[in-house]
Protein backbone atom coordinates (compact mmCIF):
# COMPACT_ATOMS: atom_id res chain seq x y z
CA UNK A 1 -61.21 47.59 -23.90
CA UNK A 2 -60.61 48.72 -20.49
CA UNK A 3 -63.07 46.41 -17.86
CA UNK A 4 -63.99 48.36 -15.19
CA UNK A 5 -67.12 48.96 -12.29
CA UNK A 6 -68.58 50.83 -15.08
CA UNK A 7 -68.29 48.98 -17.81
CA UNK A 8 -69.64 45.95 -16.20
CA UNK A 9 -72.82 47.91 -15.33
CA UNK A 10 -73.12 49.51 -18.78
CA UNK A 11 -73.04 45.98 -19.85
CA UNK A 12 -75.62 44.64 -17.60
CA UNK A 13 -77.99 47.27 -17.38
CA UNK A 14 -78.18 48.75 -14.27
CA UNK A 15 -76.28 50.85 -12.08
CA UNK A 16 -72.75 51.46 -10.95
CA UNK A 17 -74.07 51.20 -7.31
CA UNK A 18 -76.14 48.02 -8.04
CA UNK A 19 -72.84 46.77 -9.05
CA UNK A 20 -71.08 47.58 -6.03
CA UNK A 21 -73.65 46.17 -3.52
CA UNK A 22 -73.20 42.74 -5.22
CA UNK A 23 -69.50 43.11 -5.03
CA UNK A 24 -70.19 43.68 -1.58
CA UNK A 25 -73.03 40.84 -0.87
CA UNK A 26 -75.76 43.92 -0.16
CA UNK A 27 -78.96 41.46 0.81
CA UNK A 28 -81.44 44.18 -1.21
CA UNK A 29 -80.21 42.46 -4.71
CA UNK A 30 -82.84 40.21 -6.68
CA UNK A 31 -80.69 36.71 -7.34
CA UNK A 32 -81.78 37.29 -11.32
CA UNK A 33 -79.85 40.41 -11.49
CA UNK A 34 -77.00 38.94 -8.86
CA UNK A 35 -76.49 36.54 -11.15
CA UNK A 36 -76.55 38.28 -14.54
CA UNK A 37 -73.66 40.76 -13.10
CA UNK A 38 -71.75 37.51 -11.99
CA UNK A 39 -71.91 35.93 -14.98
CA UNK A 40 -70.38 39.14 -17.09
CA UNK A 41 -67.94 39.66 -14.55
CA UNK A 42 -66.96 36.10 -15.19
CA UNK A 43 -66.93 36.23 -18.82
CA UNK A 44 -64.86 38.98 -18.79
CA UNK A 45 -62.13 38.18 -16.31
CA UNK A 46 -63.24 41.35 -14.02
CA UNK A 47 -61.64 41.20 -10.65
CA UNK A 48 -63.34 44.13 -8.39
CA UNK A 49 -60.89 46.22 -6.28
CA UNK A 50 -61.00 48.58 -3.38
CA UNK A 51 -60.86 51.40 -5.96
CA UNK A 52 -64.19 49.93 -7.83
CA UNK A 53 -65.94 49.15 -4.48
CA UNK A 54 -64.80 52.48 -2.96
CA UNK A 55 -66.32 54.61 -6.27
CA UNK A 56 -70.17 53.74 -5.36
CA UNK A 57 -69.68 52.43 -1.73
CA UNK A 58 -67.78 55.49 -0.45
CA UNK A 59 -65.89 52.52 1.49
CA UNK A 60 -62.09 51.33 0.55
CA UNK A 61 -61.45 49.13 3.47
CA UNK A 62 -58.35 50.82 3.93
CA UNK A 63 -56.85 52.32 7.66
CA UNK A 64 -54.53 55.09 8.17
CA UNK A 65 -51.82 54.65 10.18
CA UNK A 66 -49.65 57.42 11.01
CA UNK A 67 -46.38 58.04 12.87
CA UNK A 68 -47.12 61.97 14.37
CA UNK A 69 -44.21 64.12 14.42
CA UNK A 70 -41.35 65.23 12.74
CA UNK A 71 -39.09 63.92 15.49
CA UNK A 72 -41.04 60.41 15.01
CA UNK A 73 -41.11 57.09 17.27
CA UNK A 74 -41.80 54.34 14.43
CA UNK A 75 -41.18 50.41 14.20
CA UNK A 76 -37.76 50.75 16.54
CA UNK A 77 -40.12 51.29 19.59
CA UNK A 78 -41.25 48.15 20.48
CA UNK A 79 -44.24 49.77 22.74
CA UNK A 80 -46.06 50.95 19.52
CA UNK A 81 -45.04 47.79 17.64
CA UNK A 82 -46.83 45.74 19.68
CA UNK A 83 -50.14 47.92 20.32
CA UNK A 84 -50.18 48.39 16.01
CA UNK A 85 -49.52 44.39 16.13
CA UNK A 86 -52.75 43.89 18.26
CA UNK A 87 -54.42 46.72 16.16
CA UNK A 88 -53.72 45.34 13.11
CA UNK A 89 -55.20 41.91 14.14
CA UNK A 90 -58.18 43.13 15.01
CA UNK A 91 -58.74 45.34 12.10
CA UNK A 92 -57.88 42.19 10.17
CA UNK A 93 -61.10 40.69 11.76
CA UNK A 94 -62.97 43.22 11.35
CA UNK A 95 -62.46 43.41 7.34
CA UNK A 96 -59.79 45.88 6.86
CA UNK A 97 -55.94 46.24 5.66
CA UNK A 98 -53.55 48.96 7.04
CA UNK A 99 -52.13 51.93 4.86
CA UNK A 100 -49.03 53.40 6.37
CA UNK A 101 -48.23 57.75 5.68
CA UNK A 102 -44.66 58.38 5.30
CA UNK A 103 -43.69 61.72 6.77
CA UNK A 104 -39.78 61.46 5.78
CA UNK A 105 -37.86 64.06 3.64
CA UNK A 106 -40.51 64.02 0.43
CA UNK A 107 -43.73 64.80 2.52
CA UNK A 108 -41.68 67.09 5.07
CA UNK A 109 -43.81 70.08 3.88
CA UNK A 110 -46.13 69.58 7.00
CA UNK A 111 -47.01 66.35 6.66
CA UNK A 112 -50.20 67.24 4.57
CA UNK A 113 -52.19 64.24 5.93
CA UNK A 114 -55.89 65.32 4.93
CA UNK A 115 -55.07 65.82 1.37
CA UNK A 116 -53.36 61.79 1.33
CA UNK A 117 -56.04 60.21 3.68
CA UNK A 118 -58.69 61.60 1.10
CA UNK A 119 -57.14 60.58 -2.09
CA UNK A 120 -56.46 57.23 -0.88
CA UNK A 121 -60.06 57.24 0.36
CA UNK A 122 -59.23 55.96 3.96
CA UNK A 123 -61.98 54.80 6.09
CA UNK A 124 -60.40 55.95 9.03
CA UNK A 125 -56.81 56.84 10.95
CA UNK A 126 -54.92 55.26 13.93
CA UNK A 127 -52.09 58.73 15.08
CA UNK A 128 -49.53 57.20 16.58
CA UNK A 129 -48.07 60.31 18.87
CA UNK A 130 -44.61 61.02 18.74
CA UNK A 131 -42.97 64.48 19.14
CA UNK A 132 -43.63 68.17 17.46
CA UNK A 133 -46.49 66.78 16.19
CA UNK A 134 -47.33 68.76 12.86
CA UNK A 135 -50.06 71.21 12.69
CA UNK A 136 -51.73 68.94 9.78
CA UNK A 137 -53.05 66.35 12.30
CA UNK A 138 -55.04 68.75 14.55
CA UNK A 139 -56.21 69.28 10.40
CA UNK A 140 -56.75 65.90 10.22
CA UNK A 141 -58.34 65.12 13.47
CA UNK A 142 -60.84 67.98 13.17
CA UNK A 143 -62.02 66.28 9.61
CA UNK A 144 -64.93 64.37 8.44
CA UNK A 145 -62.33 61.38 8.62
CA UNK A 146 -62.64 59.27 11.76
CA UNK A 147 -59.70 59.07 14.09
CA UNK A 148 -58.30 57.44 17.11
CA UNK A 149 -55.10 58.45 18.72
CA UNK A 150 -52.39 56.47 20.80
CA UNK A 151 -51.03 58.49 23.95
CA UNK A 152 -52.02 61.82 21.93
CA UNK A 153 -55.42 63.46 22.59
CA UNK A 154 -57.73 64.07 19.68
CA UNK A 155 -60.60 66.26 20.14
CA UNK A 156 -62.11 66.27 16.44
CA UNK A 157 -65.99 65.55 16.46
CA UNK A 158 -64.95 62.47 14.58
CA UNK A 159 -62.29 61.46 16.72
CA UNK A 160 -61.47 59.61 20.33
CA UNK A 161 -58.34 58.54 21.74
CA UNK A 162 -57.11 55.93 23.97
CA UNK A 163 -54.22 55.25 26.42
CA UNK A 164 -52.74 54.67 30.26
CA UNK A 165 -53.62 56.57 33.08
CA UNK A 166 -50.48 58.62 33.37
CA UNK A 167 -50.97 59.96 36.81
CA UNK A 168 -52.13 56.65 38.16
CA UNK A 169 -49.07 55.25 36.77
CA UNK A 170 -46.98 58.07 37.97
CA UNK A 171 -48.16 57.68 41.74
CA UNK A 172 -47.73 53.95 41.70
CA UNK A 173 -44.57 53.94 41.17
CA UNK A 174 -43.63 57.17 44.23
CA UNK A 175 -45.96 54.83 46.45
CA UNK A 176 -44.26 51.70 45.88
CA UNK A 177 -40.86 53.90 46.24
CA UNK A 178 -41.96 55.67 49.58
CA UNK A 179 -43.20 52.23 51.13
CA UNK A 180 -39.82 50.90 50.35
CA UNK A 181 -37.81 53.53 52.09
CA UNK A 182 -37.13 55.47 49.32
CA UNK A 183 -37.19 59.64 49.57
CA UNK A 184 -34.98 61.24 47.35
CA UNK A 185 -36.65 60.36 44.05
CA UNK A 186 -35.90 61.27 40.51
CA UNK A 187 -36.62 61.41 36.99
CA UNK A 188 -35.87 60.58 33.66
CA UNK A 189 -37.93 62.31 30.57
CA UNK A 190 -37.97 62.73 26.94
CA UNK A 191 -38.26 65.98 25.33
CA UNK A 192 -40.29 68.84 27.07
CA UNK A 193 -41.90 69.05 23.49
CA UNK A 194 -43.53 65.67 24.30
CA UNK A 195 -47.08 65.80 26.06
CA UNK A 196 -46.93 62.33 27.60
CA UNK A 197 -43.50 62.69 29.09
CA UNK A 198 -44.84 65.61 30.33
CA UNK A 199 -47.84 64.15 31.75
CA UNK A 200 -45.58 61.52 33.66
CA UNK A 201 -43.59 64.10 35.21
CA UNK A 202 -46.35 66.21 36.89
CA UNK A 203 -48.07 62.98 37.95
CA UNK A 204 -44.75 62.16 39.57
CA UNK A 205 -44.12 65.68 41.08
CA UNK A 206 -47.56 65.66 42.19
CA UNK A 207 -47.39 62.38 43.60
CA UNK A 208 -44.24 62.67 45.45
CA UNK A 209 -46.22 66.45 46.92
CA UNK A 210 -48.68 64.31 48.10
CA UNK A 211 -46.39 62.14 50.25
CA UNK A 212 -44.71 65.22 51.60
CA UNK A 213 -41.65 64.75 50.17
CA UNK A 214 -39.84 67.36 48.34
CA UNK A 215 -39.23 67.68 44.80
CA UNK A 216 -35.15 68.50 44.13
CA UNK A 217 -35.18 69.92 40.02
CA UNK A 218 -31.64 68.98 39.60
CA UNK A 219 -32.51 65.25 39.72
CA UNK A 220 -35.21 66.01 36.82
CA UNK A 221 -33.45 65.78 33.46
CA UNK A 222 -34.79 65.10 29.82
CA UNK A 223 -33.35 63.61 26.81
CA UNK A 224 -33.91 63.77 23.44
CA UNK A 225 -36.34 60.99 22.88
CA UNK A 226 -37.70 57.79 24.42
CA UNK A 227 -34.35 55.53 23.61
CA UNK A 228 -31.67 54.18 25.31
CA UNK A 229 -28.81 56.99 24.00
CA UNK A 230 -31.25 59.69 26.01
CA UNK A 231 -31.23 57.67 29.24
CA UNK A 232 -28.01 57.20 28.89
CA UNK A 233 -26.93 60.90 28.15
CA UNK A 234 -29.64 62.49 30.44
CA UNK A 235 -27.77 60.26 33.69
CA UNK A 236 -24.50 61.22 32.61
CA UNK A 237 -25.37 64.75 32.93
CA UNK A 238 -27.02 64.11 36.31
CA UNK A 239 -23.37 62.47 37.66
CA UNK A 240 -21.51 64.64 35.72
CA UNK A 241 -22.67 67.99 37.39
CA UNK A 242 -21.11 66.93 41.08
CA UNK A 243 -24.30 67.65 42.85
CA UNK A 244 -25.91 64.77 45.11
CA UNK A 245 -27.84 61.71 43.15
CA UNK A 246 -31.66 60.60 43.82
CA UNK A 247 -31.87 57.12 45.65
CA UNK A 248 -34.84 56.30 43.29
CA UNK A 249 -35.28 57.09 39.72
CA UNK A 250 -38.60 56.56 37.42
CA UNK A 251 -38.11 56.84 33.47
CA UNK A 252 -40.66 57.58 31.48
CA UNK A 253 -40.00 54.31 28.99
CA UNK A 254 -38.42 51.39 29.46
CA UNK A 255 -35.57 52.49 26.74
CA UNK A 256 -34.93 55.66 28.69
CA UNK A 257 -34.32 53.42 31.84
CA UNK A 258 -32.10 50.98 30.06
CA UNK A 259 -29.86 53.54 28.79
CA UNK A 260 -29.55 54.97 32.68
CA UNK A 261 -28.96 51.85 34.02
CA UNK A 262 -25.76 51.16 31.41
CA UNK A 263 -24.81 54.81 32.32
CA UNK A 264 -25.16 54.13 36.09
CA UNK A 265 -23.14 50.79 35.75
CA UNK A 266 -20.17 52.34 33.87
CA UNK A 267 -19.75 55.02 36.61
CA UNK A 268 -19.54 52.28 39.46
CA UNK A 269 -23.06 52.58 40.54
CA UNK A 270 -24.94 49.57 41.94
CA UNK A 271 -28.80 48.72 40.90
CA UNK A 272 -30.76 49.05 43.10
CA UNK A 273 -28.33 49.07 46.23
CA UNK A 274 -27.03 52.28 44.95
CA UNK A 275 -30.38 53.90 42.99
CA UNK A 276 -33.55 52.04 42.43
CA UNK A 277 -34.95 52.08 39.03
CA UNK A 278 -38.53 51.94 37.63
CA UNK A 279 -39.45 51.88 33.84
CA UNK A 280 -42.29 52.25 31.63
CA UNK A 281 -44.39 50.40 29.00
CA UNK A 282 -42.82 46.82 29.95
CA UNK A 283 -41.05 45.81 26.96
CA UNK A 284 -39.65 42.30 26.61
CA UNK A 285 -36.50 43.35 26.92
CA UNK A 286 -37.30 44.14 30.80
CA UNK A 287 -37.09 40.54 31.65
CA UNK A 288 -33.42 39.96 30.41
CA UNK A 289 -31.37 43.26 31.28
CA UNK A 290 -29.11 43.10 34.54
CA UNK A 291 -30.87 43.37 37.01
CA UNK A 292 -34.12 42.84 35.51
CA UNK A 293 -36.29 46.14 35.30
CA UNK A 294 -38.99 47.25 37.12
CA UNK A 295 -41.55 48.97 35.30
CA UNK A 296 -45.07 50.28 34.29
CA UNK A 297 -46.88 47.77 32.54
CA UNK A 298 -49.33 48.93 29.96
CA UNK A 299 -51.46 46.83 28.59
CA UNK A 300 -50.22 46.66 24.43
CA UNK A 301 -52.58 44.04 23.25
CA UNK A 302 -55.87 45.56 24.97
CA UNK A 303 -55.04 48.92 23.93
CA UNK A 304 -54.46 47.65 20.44
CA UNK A 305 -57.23 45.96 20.21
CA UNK A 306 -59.18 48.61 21.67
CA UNK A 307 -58.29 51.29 19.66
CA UNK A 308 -59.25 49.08 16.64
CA UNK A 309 -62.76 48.19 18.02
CA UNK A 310 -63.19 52.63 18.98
CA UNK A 311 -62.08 53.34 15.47
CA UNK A 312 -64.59 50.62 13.55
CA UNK A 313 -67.42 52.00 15.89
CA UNK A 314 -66.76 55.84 14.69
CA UNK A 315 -66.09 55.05 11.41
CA UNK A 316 -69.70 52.83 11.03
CA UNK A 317 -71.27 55.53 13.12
CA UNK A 318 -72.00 53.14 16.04
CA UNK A 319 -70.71 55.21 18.56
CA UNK A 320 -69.56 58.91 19.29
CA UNK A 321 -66.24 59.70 20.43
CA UNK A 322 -64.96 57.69 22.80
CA UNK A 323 -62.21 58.75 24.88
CA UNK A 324 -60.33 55.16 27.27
CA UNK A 325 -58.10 55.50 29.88
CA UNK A 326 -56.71 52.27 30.64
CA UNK A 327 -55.34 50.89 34.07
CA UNK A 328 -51.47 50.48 34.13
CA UNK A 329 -49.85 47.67 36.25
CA UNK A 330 -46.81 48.18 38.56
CA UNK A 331 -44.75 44.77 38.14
CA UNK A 332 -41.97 44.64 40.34
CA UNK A 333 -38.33 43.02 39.32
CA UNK A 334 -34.55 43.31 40.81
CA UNK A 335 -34.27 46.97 40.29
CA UNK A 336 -35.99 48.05 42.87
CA UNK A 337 -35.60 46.80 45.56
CA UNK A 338 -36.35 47.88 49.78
CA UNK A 339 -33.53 50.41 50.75
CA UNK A 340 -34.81 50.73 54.11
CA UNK A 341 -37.37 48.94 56.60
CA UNK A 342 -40.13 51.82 57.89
């Protein structure tokens, strides 16, 4: 015979759900009853699951976690393995365990997200952004399923979202450049298709407005993605077309800038005497290129940990949506450095 939540209440005499509150130390339990269900569990070997405490508790346990996009950033990224480290930590405290959605080549139809997160009875979804981001997530977010995005904006009455101030990171990096000397100023971007490249870019254009400087196109050039090849590709295009470089370039990740820098350095360009360089997100890998980059720091851990604390609030109702804009750090290395005194 098949032991199961309902068997073990059939056997006891009471309910499925009076079951799953003692499986889940509910307080409103008489100890005679508590302890005639633990004794048949017992006896019969039953070992409660998420399934059997999900069936009366509408509860699994279970998180979400998807990778937006069918042109995806996933583990290789090191910014969004570090925030989902933090994240996973803290919804390790809090009492839950991490389900990750596979959008490869047998879920390509769209993604379908809803349909999964509700047969797997998730409590709640972390949306990683990455780029065309399928229609099923705006699905998703605008569900009865709670949600909190990284560097995408979800706008779902169940949902919130959380990341860096792109414009204040995008004018402290043209300030630091102008007070240095610097007036011919560039950029480095992913895909047009991706909204927080995007947002970097006008915060830089408008930033470098603001200073009265003008803004020269040709010296604006995306790549593909966020990785090193793009940098790489997107400078080589930049030298390749004969036209006058930027003194000062700002990439919109930290991968993007490596790859420029290795593209710069092959073509007989010196960093910074040559062109500055700032990055983005601060990755470890910062500390040990040649010269050591500049960059954006944004905070992983507290945005991890954040976005874990937003999400348990929504999903326990003790909170509405919450939308966090956190402050981003300029941290200054050898690849920047003064071109001029003013």
């Amino acid at each position: 015979m098949t032991i199961n939540i309902k068997t073990i209440a059939e056997m006891a005499g009471v309910s499925v759900s009076t079951v799953s509150k003692i499986i889940n130390n509910y307080s409103d339990i008489s100890e005679e009853t508590k302890t005639k269900v633990l004794e048949i569990m017992k006896q019969t070997g039953y070992v409660p699951s998420n399934s059997a405490k999900t069936l009366a508790t509408k509860k699994s346990n279970l998180i979400g976690v998807i990778f937006a996009g069918k042109l995806n950033i996933d583990f290789t990224h090191p910014f969004f393995v570090e925030v989902l480290n933090a994240f996973k930590k803290q919804m390790g405290f809090l009492g839950y365990d991490l389900l990750f959605f596979s959008n490869e080549k047998s879920h390509a139809i769209d993604g379908d997200y809803l349909a999964r997160c509700r047969h797997f009875h998730v409590d709640g979804c972390i949306i990683v952004t990455g780029q065309q981001v399928e229609p099923s997530i705006s699905e998703l977010d605008h569900s009865e399923i709670p949600c909190i995005g990284v560097d995408i904006e979800l706008k779902g009455k169940s949902s919130g979202y959380i990341m860096s101030d792109n414009y204040k990171m995008s004018y402290k990096v043209v300030e630091h450049f102008y007070l240095q000397g610097y007036r011919e100023l560039g950029y480095i971007g992913s895909t047009s298709e991706s909204d927080i490249s995007n947002m970097r870019e006008k915060g830089y254009k408008d930033a470098i407005e603001s200073f009265g400087l003008p803004i020269t196109e040709n010296w604006f050039v995306n790549g593909e993605n966020f990785f090193e090849e793009s940098g790489y590709e997107a400078v080589s295009r930049m030298i390749d077309s004969g036209a006058n470089l930027p003194r000062a370039i700002f990439a919109a990740s930290d991968l993007l800038a490596i790859g420029a820098m290795k593209a710069l350095r092959e073509r007989g360009f010196q960093i910074p005497q040559d062109i500055a360089i700032i990055g983005c997100d601060d990755i470890e890998a910062c500390k040990y290129t040649t010269p050591a980059l500049s960059t954006i720091r944004q905070n992983k851990d507290k945005i991890g940990r954040l976005a874990a604390s937003l999400l348990f609030d929504l999903i326990n109702s003790q909170s509405e949506t919450s939308n966090v804009v956190v402050e981003p750090e300029l941290v200054i290395r050898e690849s920047c450095g003064s071109k001029i005194t003013v």
